[in-house]
Every structure is written in C-alpha cells, then in structure tokens.
Protein backbone atom coordinates (compact mmCIF):
# COMPACT_ATOMS: atom_id res chain seq x y z
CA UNK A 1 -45.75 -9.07 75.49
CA UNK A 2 -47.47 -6.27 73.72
CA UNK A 3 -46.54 -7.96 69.97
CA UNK A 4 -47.58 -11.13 71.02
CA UNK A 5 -50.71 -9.59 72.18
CA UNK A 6 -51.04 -8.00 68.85
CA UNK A 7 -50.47 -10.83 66.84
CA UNK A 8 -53.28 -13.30 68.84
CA UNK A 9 -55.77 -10.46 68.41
CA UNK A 10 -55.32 -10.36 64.01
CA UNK A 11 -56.32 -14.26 64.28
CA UNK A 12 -59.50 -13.07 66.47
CA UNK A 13 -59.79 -10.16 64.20
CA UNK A 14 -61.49 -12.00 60.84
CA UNK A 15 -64.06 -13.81 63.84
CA UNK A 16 -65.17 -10.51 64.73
CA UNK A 17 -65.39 -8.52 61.18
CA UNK A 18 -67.50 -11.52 60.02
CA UNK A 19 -70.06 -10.14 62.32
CA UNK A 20 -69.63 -6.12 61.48
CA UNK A 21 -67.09 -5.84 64.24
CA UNK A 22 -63.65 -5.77 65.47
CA UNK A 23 -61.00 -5.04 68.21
CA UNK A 24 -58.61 -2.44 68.76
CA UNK A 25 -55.31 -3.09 70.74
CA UNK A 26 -55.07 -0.16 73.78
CA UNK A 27 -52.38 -1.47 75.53
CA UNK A 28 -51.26 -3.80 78.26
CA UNK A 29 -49.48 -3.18 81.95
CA UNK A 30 -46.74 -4.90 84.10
CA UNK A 31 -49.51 -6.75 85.66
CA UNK A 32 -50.69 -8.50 82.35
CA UNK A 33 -54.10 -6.47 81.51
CA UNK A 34 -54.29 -5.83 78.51
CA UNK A 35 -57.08 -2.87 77.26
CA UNK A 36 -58.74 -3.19 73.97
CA UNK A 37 -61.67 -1.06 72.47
CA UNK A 38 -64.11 -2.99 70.62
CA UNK A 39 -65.63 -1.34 67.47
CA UNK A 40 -68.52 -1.59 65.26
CA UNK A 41 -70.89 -4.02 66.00
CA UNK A 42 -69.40 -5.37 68.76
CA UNK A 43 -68.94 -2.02 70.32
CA UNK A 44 -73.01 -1.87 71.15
CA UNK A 45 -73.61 -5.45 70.73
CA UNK A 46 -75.60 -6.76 73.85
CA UNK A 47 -73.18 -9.73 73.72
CA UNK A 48 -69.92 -7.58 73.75
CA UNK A 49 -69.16 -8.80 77.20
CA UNK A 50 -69.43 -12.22 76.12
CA UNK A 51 -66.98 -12.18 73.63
CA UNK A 52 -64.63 -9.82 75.53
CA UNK A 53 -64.12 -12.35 78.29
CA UNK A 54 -65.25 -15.57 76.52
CA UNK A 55 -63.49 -15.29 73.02
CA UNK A 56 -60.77 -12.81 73.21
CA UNK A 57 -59.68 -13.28 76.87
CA UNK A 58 -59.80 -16.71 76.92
CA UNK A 59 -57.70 -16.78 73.65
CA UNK A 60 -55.31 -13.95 74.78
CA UNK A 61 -54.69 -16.11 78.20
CA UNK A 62 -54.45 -19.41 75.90
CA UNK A 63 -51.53 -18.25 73.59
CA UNK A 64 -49.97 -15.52 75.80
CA UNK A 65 -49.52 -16.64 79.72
CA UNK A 66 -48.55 -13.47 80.32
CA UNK A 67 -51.94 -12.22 80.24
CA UNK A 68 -54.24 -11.80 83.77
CA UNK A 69 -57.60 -10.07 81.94
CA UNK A 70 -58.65 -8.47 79.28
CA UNK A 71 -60.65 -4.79 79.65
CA UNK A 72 -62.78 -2.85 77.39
CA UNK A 73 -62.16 0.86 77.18
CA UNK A 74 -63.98 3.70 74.94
C-alpha cells in the first residue's frame, strides 16, 4: 500500500507546489491511515485542513481503497 500511496500523492504534489506548498509521505498502518506532513504554504495555511481531508484524502481513498484517513503530523 505504502507505494501506491506514494505514487497518488506525486499527482497531488504539482496541485500543491502551484500554491508554495507540498506534502510529505510519513507513513501508513495496518489499519489504512496514512500520516503525511504538509510543508510550506500549506503547512500554516488557514485552509490546510481543507485540503488535507478534501483534496488529498479524498484522492488517496479514490485511487487506493486501502486507505481509512489521512493525518497531518509535524
């Protein structure tokens, strides 16, 4: 799961840099949470939440099934 984690999150990647951000793959469990840190803009961007659960969650879920929820970490 974790490489098909990786590889959905460098097609979210070139979203995010457009707006002076980005995403780091953590890791992911057994139970399909996967932790990312989000970086630069998006790492003190009011909307960070937002496009945690709304663009990269909903994405991850989308193309991997294996995946329950997405968590930031710092």
């Amino acid at each position: 799961m974790k490489e098909k984690v990786k590889e959905v999150l460098e097609q979210v990647r070139p979203f995010l840099q457009r707006d002076g951000g980005d995403v780091e793959f953590v890791d992911c469990d057994e139970n399909g949470v996967v932790k990312v840190k989000l970086r630069g803009a998006c790492g003190s961007c009011p909307g960070a939440l937002y496009t945690l659960k709304n663009g990269i969650e909903r994405t991850l879920k989308q193309q991997v099934p294996e995946v329950k929820e997405v968590v930031r970490v710092d």
